[in-house]
Protein backbone atom coordinates (compact mmCIF):
# COMPACT_ATOMS: atom_id res chain seq x y z
CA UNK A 1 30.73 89.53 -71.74
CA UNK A 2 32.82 88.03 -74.81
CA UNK A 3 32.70 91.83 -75.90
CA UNK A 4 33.77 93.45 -72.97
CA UNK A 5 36.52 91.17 -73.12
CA UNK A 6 37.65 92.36 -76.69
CA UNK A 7 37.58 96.01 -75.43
CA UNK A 8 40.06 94.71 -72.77
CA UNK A 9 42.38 93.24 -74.92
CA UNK A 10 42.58 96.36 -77.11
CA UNK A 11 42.73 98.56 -74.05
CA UNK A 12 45.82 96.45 -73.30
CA UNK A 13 47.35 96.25 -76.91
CA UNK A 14 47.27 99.79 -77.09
CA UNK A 15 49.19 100.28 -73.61
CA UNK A 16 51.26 97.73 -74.76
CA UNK A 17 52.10 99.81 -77.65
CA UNK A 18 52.82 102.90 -75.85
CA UNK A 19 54.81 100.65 -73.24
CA UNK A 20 57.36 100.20 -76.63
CA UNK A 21 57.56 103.11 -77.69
CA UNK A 22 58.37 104.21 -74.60
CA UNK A 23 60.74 101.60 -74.47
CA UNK A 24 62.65 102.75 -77.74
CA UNK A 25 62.87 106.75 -76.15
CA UNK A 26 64.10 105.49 -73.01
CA UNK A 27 67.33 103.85 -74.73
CA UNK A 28 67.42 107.38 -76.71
CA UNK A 29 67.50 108.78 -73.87
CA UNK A 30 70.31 106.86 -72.34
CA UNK A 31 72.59 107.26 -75.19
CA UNK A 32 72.31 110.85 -74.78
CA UNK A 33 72.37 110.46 -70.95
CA UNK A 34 68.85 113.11 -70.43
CA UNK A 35 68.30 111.21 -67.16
CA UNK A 36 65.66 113.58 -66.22
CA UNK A 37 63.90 112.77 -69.70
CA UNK A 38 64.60 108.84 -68.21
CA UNK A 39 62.94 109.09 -65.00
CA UNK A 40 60.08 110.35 -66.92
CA UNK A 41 59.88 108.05 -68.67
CA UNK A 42 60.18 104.77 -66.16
CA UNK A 43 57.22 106.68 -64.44
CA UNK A 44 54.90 106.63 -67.45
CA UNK A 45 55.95 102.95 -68.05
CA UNK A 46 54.90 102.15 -64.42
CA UNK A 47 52.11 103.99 -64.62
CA UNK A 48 51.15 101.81 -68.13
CA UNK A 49 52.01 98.62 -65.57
CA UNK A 50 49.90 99.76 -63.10
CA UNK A 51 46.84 99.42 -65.94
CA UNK A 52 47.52 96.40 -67.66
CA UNK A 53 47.36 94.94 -64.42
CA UNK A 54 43.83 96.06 -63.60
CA UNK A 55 42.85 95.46 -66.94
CA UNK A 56 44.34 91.82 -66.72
CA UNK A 57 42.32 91.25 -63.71
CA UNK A 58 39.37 92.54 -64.80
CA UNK A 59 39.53 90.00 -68.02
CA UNK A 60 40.14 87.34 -65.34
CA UNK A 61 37.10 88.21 -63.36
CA UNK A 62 35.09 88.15 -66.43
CA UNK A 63 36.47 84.87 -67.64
CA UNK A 64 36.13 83.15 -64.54
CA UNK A 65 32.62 84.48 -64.86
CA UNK A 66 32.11 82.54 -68.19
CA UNK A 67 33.63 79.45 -67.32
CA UNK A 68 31.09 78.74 -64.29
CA UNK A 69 28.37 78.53 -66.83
């Protein structure tokens, strides 16, 4: 379980990761007002939300799994 839980957490870092970068083009893209290039990229960021948060809840699952025992 302990290692499924690792692959989780670098699942998330890595999202995490792509959530900054994306982060750092979307003020780009502001400063050169592309606001097609910016609604892009808010739906790539809430599509990286939407999967943190099932991978959050699946490492809460598994650690509510390990603290019963």
């Amino acid at each position: 379980m302990v290692d499924k839980m690792l692959i989780l957490l670098e699942q998330k870092n890595q999202c995490l990761d792509e959530f900054l970068k994306l982060t750092q083009y979307q003020n780009q893209a502001i400063l050169n007002e592309n606001f097609d290039e910016l609604s892009n990229l808010v739906e790539n960021k809430n599509r990286l939300i939407k999967i943190i948060s099932l991978i959050d809840k699946q490492f809460l699952t598994i650690f509510e799994e390990i603290k019963k025992q």
